[in-house]
Protein backbone atom coordinates (compact mmCIF):
# COMPACT_ATOMS: atom_id res chain seq x y z
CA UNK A 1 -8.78 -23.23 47.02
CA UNK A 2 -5.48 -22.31 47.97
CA UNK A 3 -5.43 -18.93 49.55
CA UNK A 4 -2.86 -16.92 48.29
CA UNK A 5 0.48 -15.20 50.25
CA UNK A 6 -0.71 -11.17 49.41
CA UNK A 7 2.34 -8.45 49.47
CA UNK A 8 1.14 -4.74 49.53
CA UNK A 9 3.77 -2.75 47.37
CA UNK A 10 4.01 1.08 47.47
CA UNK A 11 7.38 1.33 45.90
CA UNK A 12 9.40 2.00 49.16
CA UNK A 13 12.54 0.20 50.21
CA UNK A 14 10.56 -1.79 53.08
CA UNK A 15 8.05 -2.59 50.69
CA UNK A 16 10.13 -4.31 47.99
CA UNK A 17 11.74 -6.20 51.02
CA UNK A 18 7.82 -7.36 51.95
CA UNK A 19 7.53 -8.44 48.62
CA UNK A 20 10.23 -10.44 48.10
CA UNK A 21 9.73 -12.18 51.34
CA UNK A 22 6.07 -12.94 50.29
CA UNK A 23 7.42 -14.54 47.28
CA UNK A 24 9.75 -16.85 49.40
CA UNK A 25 6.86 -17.66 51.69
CA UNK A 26 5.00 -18.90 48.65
CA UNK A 27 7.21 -20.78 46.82
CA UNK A 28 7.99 -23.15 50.60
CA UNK A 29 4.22 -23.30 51.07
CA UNK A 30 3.28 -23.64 47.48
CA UNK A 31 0.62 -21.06 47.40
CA UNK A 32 0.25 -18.13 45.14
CA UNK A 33 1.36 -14.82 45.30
CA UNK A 34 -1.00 -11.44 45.38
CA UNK A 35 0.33 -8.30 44.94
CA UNK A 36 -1.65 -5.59 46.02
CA UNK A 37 -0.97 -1.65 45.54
CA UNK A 38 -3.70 0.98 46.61
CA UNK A 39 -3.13 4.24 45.33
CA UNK A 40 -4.51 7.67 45.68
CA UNK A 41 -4.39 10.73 43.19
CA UNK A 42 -2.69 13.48 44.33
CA UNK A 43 -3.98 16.46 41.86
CA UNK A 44 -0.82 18.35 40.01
CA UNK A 45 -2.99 20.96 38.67
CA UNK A 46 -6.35 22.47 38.01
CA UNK A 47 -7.43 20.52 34.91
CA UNK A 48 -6.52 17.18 37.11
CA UNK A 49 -6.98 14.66 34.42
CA UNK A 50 -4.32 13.84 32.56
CA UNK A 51 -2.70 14.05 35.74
CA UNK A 52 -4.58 11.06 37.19
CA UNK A 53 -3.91 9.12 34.10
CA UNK A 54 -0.03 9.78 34.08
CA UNK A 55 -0.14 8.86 38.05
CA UNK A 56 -1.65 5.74 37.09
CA UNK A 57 0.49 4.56 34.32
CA UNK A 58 3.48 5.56 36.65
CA UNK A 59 1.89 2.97 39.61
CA UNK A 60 1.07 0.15 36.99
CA UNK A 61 4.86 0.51 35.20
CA UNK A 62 6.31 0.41 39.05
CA UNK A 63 4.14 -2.98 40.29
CA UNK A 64 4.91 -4.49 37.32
CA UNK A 65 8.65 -3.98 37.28
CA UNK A 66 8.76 -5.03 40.96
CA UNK A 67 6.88 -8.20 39.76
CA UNK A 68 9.32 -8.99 37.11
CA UNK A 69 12.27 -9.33 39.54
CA UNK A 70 9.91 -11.71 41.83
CA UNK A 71 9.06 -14.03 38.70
CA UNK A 72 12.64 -13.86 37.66
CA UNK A 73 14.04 -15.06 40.22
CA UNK A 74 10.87 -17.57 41.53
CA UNK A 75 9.74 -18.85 37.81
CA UNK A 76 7.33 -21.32 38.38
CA UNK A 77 5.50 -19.19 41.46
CA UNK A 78 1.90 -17.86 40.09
CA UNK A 79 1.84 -14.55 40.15
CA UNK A 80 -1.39 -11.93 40.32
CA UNK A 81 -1.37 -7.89 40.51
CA UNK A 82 -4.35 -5.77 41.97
CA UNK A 83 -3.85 -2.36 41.49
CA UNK A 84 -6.30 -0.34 43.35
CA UNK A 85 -7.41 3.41 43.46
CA UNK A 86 -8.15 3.81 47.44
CA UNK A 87 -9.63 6.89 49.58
CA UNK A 88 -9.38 4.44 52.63
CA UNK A 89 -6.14 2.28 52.71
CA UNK A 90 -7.16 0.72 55.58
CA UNK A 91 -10.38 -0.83 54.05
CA UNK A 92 -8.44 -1.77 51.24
CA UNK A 93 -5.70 -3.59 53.05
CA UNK A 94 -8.35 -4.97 55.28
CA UNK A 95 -9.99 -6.15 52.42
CA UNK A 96 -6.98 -7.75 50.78
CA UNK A 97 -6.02 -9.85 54.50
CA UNK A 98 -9.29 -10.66 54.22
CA UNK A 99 -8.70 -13.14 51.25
CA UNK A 100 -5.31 -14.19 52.12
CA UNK A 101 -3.58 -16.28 53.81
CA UNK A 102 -0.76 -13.98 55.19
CA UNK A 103 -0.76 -10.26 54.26
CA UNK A 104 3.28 -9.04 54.41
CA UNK A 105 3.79 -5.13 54.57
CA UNK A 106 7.23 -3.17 54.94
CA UNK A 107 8.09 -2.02 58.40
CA UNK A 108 10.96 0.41 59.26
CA UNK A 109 10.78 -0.48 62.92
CA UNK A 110 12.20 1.65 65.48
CA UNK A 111 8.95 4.52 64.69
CA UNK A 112 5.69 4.06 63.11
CA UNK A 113 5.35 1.32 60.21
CA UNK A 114 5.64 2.93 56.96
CA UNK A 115 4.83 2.65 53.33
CA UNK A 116 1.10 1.76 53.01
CA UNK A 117 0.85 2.47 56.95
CA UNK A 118 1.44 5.78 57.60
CA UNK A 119 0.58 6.89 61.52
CA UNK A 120 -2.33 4.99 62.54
CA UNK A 121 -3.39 3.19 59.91
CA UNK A 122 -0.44 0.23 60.66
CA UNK A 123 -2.10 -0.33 63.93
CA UNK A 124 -5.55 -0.37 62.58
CA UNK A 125 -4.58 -2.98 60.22
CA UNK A 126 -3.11 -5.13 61.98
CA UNK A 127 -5.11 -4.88 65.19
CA UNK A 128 -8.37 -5.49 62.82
CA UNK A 129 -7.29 -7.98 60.33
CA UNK A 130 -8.84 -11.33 60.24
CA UNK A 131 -5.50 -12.83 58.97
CA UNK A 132 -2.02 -13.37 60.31
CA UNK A 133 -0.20 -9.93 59.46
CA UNK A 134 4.12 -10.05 59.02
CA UNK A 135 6.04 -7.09 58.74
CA UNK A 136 9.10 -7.15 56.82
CA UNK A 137 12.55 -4.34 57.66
CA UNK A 138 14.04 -3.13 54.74
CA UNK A 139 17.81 -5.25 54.23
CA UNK A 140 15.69 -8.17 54.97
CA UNK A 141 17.57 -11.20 53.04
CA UNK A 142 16.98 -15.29 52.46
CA UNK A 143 20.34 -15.70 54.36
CA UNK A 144 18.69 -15.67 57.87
CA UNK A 145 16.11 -18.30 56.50
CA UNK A 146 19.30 -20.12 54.56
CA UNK A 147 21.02 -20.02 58.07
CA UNK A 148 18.53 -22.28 60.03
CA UNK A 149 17.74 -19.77 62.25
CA UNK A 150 14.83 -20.25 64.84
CA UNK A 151 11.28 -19.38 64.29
CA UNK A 152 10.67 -18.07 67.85
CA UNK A 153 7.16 -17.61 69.26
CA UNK A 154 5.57 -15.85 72.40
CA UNK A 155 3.01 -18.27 74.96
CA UNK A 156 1.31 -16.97 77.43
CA UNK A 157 -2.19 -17.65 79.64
CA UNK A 158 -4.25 -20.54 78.91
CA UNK A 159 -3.03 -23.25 76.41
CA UNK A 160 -5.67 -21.54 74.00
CA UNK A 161 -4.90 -18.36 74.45
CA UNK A 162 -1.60 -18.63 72.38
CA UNK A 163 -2.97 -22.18 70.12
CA UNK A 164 -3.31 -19.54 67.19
CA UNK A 165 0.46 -18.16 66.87
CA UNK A 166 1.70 -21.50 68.39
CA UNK A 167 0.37 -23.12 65.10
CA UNK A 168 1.04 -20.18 62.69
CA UNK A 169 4.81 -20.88 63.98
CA UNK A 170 5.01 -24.42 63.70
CA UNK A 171 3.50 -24.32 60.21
CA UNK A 172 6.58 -21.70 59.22
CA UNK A 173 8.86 -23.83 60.80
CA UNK A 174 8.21 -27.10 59.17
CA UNK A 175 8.00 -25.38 55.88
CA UNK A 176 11.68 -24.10 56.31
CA UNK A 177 13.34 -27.34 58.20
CA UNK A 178 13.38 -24.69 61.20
CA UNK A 179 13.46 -24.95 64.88
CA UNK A 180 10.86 -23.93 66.94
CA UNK A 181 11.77 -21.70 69.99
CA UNK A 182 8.30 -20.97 72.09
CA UNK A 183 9.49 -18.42 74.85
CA UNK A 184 7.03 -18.30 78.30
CA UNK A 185 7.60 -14.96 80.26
CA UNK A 186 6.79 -14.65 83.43
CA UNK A 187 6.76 -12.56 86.52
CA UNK A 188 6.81 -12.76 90.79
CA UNK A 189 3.47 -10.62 90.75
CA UNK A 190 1.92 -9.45 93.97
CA UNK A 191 0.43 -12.35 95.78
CA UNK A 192 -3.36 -11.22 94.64
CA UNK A 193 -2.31 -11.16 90.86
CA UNK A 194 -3.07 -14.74 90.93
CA UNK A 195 -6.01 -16.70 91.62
CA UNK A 196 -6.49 -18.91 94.40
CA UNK A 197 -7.12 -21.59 91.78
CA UNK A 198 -3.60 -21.05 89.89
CA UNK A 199 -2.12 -20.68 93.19
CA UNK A 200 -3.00 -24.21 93.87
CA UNK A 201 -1.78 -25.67 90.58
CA UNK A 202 1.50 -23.28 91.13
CA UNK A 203 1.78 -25.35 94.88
CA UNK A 204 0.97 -28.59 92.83
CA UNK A 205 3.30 -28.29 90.24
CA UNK A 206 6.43 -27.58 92.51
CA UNK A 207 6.57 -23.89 92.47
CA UNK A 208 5.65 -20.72 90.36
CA UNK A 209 8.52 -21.74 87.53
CA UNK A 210 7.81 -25.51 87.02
CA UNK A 211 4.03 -24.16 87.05
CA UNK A 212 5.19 -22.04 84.22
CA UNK A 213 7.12 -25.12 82.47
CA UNK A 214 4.13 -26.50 83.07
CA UNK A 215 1.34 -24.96 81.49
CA UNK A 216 4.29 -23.95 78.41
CA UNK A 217 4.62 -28.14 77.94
CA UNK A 218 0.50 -28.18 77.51
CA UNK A 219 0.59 -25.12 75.40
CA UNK A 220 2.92 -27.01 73.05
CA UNK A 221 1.95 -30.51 73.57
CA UNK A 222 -1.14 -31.27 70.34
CA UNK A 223 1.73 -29.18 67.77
CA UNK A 224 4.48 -31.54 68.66
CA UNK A 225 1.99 -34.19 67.86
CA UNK A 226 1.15 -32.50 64.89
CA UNK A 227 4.47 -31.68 63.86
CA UNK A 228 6.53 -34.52 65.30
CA UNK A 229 9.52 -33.80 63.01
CA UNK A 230 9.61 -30.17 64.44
CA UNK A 231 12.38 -29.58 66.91
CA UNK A 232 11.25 -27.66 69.97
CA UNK A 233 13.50 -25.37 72.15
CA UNK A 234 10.92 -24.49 75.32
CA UNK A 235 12.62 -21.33 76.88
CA UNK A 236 10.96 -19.97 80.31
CA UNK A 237 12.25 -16.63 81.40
CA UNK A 238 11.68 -14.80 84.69
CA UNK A 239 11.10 -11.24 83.04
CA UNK A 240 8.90 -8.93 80.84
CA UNK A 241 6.98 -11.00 77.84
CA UNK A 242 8.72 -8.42 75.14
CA UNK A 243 11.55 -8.09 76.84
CA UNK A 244 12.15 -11.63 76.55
CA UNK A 245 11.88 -12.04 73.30
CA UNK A 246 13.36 -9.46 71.77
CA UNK A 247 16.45 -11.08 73.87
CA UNK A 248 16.35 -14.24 71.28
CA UNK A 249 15.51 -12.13 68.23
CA UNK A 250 18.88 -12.22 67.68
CA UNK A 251 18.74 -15.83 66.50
CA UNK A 252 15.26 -15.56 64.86
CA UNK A 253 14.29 -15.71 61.08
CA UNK A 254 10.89 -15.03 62.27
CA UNK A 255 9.12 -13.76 65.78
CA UNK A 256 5.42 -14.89 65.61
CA UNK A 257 3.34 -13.13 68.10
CA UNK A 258 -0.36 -13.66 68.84
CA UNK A 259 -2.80 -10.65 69.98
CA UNK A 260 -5.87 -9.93 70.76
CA UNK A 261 -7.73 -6.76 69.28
CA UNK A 262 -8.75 -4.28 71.78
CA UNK A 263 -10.66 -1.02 71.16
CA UNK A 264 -9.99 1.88 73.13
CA UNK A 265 -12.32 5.30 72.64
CA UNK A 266 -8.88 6.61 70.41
CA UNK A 267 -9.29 3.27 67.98
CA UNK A 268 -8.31 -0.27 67.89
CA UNK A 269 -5.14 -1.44 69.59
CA UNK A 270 -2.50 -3.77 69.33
CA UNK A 271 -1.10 -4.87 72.92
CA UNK A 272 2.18 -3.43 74.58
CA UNK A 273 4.38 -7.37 73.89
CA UNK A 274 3.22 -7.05 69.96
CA UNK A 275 4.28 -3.39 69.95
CA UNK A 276 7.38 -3.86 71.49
CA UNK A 277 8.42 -6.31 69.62
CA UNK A 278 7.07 -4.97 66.01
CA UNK A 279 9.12 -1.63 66.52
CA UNK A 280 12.68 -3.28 67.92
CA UNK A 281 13.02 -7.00 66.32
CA UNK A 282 15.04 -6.87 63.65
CA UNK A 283 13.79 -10.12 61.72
CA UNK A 284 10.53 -10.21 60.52
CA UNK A 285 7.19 -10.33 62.78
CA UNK A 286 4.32 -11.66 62.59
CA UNK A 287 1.36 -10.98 64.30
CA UNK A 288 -1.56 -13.92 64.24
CA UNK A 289 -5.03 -12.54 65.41
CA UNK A 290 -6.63 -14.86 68.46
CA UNK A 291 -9.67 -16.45 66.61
């Protein structure tokens, strides 16, 4: 079964932006489209009731009108709704990666990730989810994707280290006729940052920047076999890994970024490069969990 391209809705600007980029993704990789929207009653008076019932008919009546515009414009995309009363969003949205195969929230970027995740819960969600996680700005258009721009994705460490992300963003890139732009930061560290072992294949391969061209190449090597009619920019950069690619965002329909979850004793986080990036890129962003 075809897992489906899920868009959590809360009505906001970034939201509806989310959604409509959802739709898109759907239609190239002819999947469905989910809709979620978790809810939670906000008592207007003392009887409480009536209220929830009126708060209720005023979420269904908004979901569906923001599903009309998608199925107007994408006709033949199959369309589903889940409208869910929720105490913990995060379960819920954790719940609804869970099934998918990317789950697309609106981001404001340049602050905290808004609509469904308000303060911590962004973070939580995408540091915990299962599945790949974009995050859509508000303005967000088809023109970039129209355009040909690049779908640009971060390598780094060990071939497998980055094989998850590498794949999401070849997989979005031959889906859109796009070219791939796979961006390898690196460093001069202090001499004991690395090994004696990489210092060898560093001496082997030339230097510390073919070393990095290097191990990039391998990184890349079984996609462009996979995806031979892919074109592939490799761009190696002396600097800071988000640094670096917020550089190219500029000429990015998409920034796919992988991460690995890490819990702290304040919660779950996210890594500085997918921060960085998540708050300042101003295309969407995707963040693929290392499996």
């Amino acid at each position: 079964m075809t897992r489906p391209i899920t868009a959590g809705v809360d009505g906001s600007e970034e939201s509806l932006a989310a959604l409509a980029w959802a739709a898109r993704e759907a239609v190239r990789r002819g999947a469905p489209l989910h809709v979620v929207h978790a809810w939670r009653f906000q008592p207007q008076d003392a009887a409480g009731t009536e209220g929830r019932d009126a708060q209720e008919r005023w979420v269904r009546d908004s979901v569906a009108e923001s599903v009309r515009d998608v199925t107007e414009r994408h006709p033949d995309l199959e369309v589903s709704t889940e409208v869910r009363e929720a105490d913990d969003t995060v379960a819920e949205l954790l719940a609804a990666a869970a099934d998918a195969e990317t789950l697309v929230l609106g981001s404001r970027g340049h602050g905290a990730v808004v609509g469904f995740l308000l303060g911590s819960v962004g973070q939580q969600v995408i540091a915990e989810a299962t599945r790949p996680v974009v995050l859509v700005r508000a303005g967000d258009e088809a023109a970039a994707e129209a355009a040909g721009r690049e779908v640009v994705v971060g390598q780094q460490g060990e071939p497998e280290d980055s094989a998850d992300a590498i794949g999401f963003a070849f997989r979005a890139a031959a889906a859109r006729g796009a070219t791939v732009r796979a961006v390898r930061a690196w460093t001069l560290p202090p001499v004991f940052a690395y090994s004696p072992g990489s210092m060898r294949l560093a001496d082997e391969a030339g230097g510390l920047e073919p070393y990095e061209r290097k191990a990039l190449g391998e990184a890349l090597a079984p996609w462009r076999e996979r995806f031979p009619d892919v074109p592939v920019i490799e761009h190696v950069e002396m600097g800071s890994a988000g640094q670096v690619l917020l550089s190219v965002a500029g000429g990015a329909q998409l920034m796919v970024v992988g991460r690995r979850a890490r819990r702290t004793a304040v919660g779950a986080r996210i890594g500085s490069v997918a921060h960085g990036v998540l708050h300042h890129a101003g295309c969407p962003v995707a963040v693929v969990p290392h499996t």
